[in-house]
C-alpha atoms as a PDB file:
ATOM      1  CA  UNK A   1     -44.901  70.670 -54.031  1.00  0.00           C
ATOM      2  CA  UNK A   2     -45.798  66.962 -53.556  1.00  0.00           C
ATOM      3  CA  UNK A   3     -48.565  66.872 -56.149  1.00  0.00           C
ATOM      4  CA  UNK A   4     -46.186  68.005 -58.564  1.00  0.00           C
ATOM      5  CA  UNK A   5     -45.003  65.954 -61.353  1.00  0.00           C
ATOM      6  CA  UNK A   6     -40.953  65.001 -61.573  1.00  0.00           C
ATOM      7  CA  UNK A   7     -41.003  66.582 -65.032  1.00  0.00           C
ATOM      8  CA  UNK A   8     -42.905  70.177 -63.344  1.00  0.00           C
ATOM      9  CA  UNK A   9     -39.843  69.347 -60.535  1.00  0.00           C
ATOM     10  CA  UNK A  10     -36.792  69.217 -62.888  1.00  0.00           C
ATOM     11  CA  UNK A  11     -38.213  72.259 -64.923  1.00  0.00           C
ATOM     12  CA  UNK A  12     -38.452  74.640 -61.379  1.00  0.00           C
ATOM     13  CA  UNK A  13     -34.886  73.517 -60.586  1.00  0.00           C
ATOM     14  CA  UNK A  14     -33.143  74.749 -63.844  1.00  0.00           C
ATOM     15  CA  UNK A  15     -35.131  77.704 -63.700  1.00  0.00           C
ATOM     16  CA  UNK A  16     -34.449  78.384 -59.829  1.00  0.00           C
ATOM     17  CA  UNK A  17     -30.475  78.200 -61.457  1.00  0.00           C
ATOM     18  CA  UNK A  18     -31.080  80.228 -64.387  1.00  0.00           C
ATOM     19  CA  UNK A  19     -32.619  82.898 -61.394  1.00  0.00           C
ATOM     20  CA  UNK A  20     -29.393  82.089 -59.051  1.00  0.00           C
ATOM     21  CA  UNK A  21     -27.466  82.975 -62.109  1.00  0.00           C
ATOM     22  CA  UNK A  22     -29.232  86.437 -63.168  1.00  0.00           C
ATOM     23  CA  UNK A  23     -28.654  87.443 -59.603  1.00  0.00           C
ATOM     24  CA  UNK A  24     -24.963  86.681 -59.283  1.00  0.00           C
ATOM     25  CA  UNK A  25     -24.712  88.772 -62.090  1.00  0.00           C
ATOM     26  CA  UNK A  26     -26.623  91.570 -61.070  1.00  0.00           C
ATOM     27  CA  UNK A  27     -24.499  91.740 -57.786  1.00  0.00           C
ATOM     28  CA  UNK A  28     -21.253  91.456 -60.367  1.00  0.00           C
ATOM     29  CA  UNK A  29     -22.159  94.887 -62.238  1.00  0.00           C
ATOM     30  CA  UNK A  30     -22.693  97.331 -58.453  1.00  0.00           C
ATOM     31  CA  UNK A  31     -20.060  95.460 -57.438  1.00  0.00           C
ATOM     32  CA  UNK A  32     -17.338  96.123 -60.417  1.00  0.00           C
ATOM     33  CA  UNK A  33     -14.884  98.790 -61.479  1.00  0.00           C
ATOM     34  CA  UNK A  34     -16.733 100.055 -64.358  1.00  0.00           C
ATOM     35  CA  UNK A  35     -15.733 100.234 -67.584  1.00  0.00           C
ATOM     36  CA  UNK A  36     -18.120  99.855 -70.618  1.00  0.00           C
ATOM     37  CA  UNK A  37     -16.532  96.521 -71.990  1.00  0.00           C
ATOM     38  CA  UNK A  38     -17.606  94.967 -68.567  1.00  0.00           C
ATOM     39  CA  UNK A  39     -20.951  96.533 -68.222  1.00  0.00           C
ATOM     40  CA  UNK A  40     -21.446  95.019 -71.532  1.00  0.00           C
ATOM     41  CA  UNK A  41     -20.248  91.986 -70.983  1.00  0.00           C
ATOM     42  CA  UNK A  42     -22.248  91.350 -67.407  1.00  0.00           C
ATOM     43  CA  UNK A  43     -25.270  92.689 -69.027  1.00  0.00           C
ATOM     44  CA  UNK A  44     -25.316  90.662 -72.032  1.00  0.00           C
ATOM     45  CA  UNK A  45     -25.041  87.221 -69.792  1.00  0.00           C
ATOM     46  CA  UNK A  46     -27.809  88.512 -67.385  1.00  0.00           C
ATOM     47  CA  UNK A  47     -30.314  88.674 -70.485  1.00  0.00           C
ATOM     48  CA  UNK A  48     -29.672  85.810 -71.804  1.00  0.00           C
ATOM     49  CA  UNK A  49     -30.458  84.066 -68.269  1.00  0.00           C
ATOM     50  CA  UNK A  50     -33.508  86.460 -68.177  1.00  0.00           C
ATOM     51  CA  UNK A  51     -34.550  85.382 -71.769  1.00  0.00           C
ATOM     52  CA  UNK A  52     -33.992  81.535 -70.871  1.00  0.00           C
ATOM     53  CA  UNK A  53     -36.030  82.054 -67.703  1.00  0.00           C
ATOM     54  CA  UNK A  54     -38.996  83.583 -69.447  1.00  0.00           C
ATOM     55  CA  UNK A  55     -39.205  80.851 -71.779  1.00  0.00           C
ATOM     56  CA  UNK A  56     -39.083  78.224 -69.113  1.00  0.00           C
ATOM     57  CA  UNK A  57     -41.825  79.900 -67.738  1.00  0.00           C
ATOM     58  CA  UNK A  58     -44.186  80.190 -70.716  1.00  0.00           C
ATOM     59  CA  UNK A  59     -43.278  76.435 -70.869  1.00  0.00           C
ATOM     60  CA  UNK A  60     -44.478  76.055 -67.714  1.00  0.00           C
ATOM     61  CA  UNK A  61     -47.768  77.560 -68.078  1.00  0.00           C
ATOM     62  CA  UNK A  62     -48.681  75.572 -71.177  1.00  0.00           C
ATOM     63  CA  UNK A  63     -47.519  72.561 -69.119  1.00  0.00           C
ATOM     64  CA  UNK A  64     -50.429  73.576 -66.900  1.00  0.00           C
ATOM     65  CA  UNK A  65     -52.876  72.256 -69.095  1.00  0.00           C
ATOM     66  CA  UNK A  66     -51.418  68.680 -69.267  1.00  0.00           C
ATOM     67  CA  UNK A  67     -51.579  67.617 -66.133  1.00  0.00           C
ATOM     68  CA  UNK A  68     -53.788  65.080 -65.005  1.00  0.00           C
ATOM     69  CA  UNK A  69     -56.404  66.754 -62.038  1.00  0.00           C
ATOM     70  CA  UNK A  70     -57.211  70.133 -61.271  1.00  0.00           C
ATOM     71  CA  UNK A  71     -55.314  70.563 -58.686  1.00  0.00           C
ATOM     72  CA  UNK A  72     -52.202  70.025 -59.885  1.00  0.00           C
ATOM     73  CA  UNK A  73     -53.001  72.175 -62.988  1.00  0.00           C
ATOM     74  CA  UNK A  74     -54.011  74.893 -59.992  1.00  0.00           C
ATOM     75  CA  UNK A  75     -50.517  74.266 -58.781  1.00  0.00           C
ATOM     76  CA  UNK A  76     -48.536  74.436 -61.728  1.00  0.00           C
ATOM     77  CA  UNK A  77     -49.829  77.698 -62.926  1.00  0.00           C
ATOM     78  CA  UNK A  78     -48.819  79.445 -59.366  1.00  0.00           C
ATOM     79  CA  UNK A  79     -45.565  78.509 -59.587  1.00  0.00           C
ATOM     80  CA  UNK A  80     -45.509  79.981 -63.544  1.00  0.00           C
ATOM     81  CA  UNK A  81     -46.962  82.915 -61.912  1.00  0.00           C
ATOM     82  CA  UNK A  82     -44.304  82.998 -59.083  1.00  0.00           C
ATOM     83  CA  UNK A  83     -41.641  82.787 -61.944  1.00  0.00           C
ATOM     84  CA  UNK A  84     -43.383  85.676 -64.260  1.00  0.00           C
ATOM     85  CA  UNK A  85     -42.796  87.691 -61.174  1.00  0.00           C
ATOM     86  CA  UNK A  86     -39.733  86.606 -60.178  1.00  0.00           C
ATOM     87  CA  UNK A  87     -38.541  87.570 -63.724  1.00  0.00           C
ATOM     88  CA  UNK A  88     -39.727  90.607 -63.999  1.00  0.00           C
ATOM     89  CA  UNK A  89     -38.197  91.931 -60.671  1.00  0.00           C
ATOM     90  CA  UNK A  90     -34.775  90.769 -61.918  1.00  0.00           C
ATOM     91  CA  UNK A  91     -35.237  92.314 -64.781  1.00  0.00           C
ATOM     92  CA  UNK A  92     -36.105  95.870 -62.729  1.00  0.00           C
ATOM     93  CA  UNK A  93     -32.614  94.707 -60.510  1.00  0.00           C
ATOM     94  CA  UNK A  94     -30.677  94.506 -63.932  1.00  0.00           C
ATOM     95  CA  UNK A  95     -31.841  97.612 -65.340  1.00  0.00           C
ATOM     96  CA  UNK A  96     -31.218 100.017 -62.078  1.00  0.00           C
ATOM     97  CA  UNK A  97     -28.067  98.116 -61.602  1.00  0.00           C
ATOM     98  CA  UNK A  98     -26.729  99.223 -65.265  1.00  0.00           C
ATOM     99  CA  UNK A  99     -27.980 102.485 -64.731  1.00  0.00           C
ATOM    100  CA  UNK A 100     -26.259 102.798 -61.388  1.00  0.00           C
ATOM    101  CA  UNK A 101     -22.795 101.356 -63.304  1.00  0.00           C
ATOM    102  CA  UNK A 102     -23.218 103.848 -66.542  1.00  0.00           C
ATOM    103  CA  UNK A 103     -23.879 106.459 -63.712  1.00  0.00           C
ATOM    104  CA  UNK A 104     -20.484 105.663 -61.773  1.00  0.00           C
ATOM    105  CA  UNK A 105     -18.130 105.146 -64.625  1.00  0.00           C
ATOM    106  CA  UNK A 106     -19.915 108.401 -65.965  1.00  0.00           C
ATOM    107  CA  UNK A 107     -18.824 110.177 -62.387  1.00  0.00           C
ATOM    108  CA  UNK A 108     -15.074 108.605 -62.238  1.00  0.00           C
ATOM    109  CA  UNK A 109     -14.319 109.853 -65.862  1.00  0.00           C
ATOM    110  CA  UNK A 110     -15.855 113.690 -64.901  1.00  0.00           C
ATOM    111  CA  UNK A 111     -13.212 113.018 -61.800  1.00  0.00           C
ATOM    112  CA  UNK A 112     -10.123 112.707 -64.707  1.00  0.00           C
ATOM    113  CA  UNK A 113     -11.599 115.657 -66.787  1.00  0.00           C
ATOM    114  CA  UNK A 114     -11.434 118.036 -63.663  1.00  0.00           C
ATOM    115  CA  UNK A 115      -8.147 116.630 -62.561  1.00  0.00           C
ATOM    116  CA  UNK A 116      -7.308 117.203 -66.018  1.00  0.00           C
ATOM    117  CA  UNK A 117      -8.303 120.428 -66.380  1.00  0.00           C
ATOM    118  CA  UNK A 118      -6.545 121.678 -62.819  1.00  0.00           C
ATOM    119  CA  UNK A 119      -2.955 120.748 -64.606  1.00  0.00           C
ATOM    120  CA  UNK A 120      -3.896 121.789 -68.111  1.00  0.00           C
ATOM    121  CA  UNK A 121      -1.201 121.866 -70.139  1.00  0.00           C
ATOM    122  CA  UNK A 122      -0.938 121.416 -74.200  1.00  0.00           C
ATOM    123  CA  UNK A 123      -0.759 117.729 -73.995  1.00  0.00           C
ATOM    124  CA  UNK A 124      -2.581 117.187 -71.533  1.00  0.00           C
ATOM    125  CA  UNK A 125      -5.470 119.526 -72.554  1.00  0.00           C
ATOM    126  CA  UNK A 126      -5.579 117.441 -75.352  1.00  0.00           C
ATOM    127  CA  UNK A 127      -5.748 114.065 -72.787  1.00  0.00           C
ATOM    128  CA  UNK A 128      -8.835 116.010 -71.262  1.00  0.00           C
ATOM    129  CA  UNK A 129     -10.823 117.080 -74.566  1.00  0.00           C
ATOM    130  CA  UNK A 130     -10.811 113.052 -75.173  1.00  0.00           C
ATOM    131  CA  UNK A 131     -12.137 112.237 -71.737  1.00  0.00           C
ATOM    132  CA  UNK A 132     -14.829 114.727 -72.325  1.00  0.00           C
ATOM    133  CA  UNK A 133     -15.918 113.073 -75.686  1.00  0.00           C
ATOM    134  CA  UNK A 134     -16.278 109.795 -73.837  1.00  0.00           C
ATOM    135  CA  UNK A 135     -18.135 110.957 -71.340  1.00  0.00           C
ATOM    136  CA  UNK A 136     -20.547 112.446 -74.143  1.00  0.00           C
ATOM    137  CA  UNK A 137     -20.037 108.743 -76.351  1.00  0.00           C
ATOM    138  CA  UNK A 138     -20.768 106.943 -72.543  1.00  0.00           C
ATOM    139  CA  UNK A 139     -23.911 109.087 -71.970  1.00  0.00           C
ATOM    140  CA  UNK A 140     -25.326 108.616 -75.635  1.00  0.00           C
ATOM    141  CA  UNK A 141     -24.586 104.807 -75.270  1.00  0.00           C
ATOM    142  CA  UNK A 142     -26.597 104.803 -71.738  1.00  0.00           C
ATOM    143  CA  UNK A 143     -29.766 106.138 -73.448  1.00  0.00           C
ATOM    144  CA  UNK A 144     -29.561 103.866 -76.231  1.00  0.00           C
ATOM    145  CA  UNK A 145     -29.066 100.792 -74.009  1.00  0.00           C
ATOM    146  CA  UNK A 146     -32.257 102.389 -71.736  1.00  0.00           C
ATOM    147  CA  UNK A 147     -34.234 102.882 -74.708  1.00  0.00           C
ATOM    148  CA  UNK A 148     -33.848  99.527 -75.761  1.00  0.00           C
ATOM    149  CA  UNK A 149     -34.495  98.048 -72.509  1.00  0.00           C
ATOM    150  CA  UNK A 150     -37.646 100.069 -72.065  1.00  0.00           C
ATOM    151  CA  UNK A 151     -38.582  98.564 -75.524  1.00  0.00           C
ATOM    152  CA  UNK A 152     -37.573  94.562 -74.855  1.00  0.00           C
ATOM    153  CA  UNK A 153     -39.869  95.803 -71.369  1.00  0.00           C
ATOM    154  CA  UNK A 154     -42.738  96.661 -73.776  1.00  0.00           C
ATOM    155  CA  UNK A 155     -42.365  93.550 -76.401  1.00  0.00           C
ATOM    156  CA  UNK A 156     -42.345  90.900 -72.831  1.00  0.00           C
ATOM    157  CA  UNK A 157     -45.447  92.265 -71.283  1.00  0.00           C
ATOM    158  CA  UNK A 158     -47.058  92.025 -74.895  1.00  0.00           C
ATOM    159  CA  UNK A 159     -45.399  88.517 -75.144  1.00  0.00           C
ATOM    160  CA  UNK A 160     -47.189  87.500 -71.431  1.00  0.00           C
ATOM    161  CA  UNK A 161     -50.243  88.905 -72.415  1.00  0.00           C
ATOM    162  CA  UNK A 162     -50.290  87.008 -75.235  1.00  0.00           C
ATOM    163  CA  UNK A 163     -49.532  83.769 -74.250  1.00  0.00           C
ATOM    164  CA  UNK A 164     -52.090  84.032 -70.910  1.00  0.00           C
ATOM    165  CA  UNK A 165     -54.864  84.345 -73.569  1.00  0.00           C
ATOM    166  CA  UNK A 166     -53.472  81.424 -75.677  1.00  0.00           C
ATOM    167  CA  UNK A 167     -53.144  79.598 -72.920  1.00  0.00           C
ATOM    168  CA  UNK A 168     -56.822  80.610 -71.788  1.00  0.00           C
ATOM    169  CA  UNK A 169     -58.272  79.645 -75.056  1.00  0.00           C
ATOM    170  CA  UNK A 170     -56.797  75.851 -75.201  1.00  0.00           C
ATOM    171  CA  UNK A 171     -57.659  75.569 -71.497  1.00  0.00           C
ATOM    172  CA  UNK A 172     -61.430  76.293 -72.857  1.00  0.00           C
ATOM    173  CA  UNK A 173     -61.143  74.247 -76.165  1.00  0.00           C
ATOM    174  CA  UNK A 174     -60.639  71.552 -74.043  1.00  0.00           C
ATOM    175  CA  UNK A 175     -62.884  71.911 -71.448  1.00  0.00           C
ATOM    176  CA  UNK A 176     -65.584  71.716 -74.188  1.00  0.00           C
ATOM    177  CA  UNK A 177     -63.853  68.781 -75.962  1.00  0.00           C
ATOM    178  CA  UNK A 178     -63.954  66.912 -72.300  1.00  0.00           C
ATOM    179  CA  UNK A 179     -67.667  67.774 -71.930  1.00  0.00           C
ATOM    180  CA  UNK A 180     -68.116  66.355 -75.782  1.00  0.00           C
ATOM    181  CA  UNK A 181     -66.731  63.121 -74.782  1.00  0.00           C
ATOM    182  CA  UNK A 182     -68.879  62.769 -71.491  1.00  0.00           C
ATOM    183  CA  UNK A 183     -71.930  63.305 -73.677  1.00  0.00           C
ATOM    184  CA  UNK A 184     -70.766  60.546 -76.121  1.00  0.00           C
ATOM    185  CA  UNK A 185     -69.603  58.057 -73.491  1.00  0.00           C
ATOM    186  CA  UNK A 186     -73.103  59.019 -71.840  1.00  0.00           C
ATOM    187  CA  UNK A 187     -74.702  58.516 -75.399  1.00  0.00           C
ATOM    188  CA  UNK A 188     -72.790  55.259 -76.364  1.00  0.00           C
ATOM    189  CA  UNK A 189     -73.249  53.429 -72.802  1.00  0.00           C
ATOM    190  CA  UNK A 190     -77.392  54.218 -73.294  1.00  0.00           C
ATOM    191  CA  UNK A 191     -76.933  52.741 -76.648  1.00  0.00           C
ATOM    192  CA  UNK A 192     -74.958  49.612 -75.555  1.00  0.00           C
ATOM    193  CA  UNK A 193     -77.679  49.127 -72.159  1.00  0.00           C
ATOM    194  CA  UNK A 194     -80.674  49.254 -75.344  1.00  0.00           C
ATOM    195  CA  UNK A 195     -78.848  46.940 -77.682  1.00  0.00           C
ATOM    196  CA  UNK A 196     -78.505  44.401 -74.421  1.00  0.00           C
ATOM    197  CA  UNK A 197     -82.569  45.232 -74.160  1.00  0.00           C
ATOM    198  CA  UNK A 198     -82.953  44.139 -77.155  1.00  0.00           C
ATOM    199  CA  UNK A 199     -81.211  41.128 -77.087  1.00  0.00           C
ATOM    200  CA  UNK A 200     -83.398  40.052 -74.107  1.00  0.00           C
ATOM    201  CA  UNK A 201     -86.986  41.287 -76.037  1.00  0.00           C
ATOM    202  CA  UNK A 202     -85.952  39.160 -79.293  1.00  0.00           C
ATOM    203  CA  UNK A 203     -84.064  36.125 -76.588  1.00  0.00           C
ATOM    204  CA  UNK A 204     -87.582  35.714 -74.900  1.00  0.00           C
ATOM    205  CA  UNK A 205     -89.563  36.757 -78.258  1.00  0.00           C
ATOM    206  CA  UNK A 206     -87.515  33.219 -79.545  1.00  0.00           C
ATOM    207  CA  UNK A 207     -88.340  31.335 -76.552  1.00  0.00           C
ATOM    208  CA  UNK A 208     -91.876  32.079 -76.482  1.00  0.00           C
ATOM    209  CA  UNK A 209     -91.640  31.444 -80.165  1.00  0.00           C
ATOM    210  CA  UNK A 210     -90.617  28.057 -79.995  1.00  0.00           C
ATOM    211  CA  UNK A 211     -92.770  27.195 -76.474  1.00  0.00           C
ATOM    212  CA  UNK A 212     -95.921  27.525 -79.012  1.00  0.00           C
ATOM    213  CA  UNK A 213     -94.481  25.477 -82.016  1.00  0.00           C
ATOM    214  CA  UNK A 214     -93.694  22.619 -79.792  1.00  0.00           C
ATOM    215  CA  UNK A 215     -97.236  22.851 -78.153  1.00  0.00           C
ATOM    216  CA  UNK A 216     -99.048  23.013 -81.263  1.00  0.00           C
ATOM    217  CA  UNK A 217     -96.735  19.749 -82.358  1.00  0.00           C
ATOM    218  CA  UNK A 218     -97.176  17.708 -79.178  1.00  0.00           C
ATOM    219  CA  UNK A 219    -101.307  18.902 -79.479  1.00  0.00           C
ATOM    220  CA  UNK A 220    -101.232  17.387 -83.015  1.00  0.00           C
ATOM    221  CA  UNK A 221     -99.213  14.128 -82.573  1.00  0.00           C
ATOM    222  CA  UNK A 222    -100.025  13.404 -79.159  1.00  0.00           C
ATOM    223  CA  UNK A 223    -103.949  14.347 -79.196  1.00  0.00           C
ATOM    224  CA  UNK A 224    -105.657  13.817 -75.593  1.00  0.00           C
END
């Protein structure tokens, strides 16, 4: 955790919260009297902690690439990876924790139809036919709600897959950009080191140049 950067830091905190969060409301819906306004309610807040987590954590792994040395870039993506899978084992808590709640209410309201049905009378048959058709409302509402979660399931692990091979693909652009600009700092250093060659060839060339002119003048007007 020390090589990490006080941006990487902050960003882990919220999302340990946003995890704290998900959890406390995981424990809320085995721990409630259920009704389906609740269950609702919980569930709703739990994914949109799970949705804000997941996003943190893509954000994470494309802050991978920005960091400065490969070690802290090795660093960065573990803890993404420890998030992914932190995540999706919330989201597996969440799920079996609605079902258990849909499951319970489901068993208390087949409680008041029996009860119902031992002191049947006119009014209170009546009382018991409603139960009964919220049970069956409850029970169609619980496969919906599972069908879509199995679905959101299905569109994340697409969404992960996804970005892991984005991210994969800039990681590689720039590993070739970074060996482009080796080779042209390795080109324009040999091109500087010859230009200062040069300047020494064409330096002496001058000097030698001008050593012969002033012996041929000093032969001429000074003859031995």
């Amino acid at each position: 955790m020390d090589i990490l950067s006080a941006e990487v830091r902050a960003r882990l905190q919220r999302m340990g919260k946003d995890e704290l969060a998900v959890q406390s409301l995981v424990q809320d819906l085995r721990d409630c009297s259920p009704t389906q306004r609740t269950i609702d309610i919980l569930h709703t807040q739990a994914r949109e902690k799970l949705v804000s987590l997941l996003e943190r954590s893509k954000a994470l792994e494309r802050l991978a690439i920005e960091q400065d040395t490969e070690k802290e870039k090795q660093a960065v993506r573990e803890e993404a990876s420890r998030h992914f899978k932190q995540y999706e084992g919330l989201q597996r808590s969440l799920r079996q924790a609605a079902l258990d709640c849909q499951l319970k209410m489901e068993k208390n309201q087949r409680n008041q139809l029996f009860q119902s049905a031992d002191s049947a009378s006119d009014g209170k048959y009546q009382n018991a036919v409603e139960v009964a058709n919220d049970v069956t409302d409850n029970l169609i509402h619980l496969r919906q709600t599972m069908a879509g979660l199995m679905q959101r399931d299905q569109e994340t692990r697409d969404v992960l897959v996804e970005s892991s091979q984005a991210v994969h693909g800039v990681e590689g652009e720039l590993r070739g950009q970074t060996s482009l600009i080796g080779q042209s700092r390795h080109l324009i250093t040999k091109y500087s080191r010859r230009q200062i060659t040069d300047c020494l060839l064409i330096s002496f060339a001058v000097l030698l140049f001008a050593a012969t002119v002033l012996y041929i003048l000093k032969k001429r007007l000074w003859p031995s």
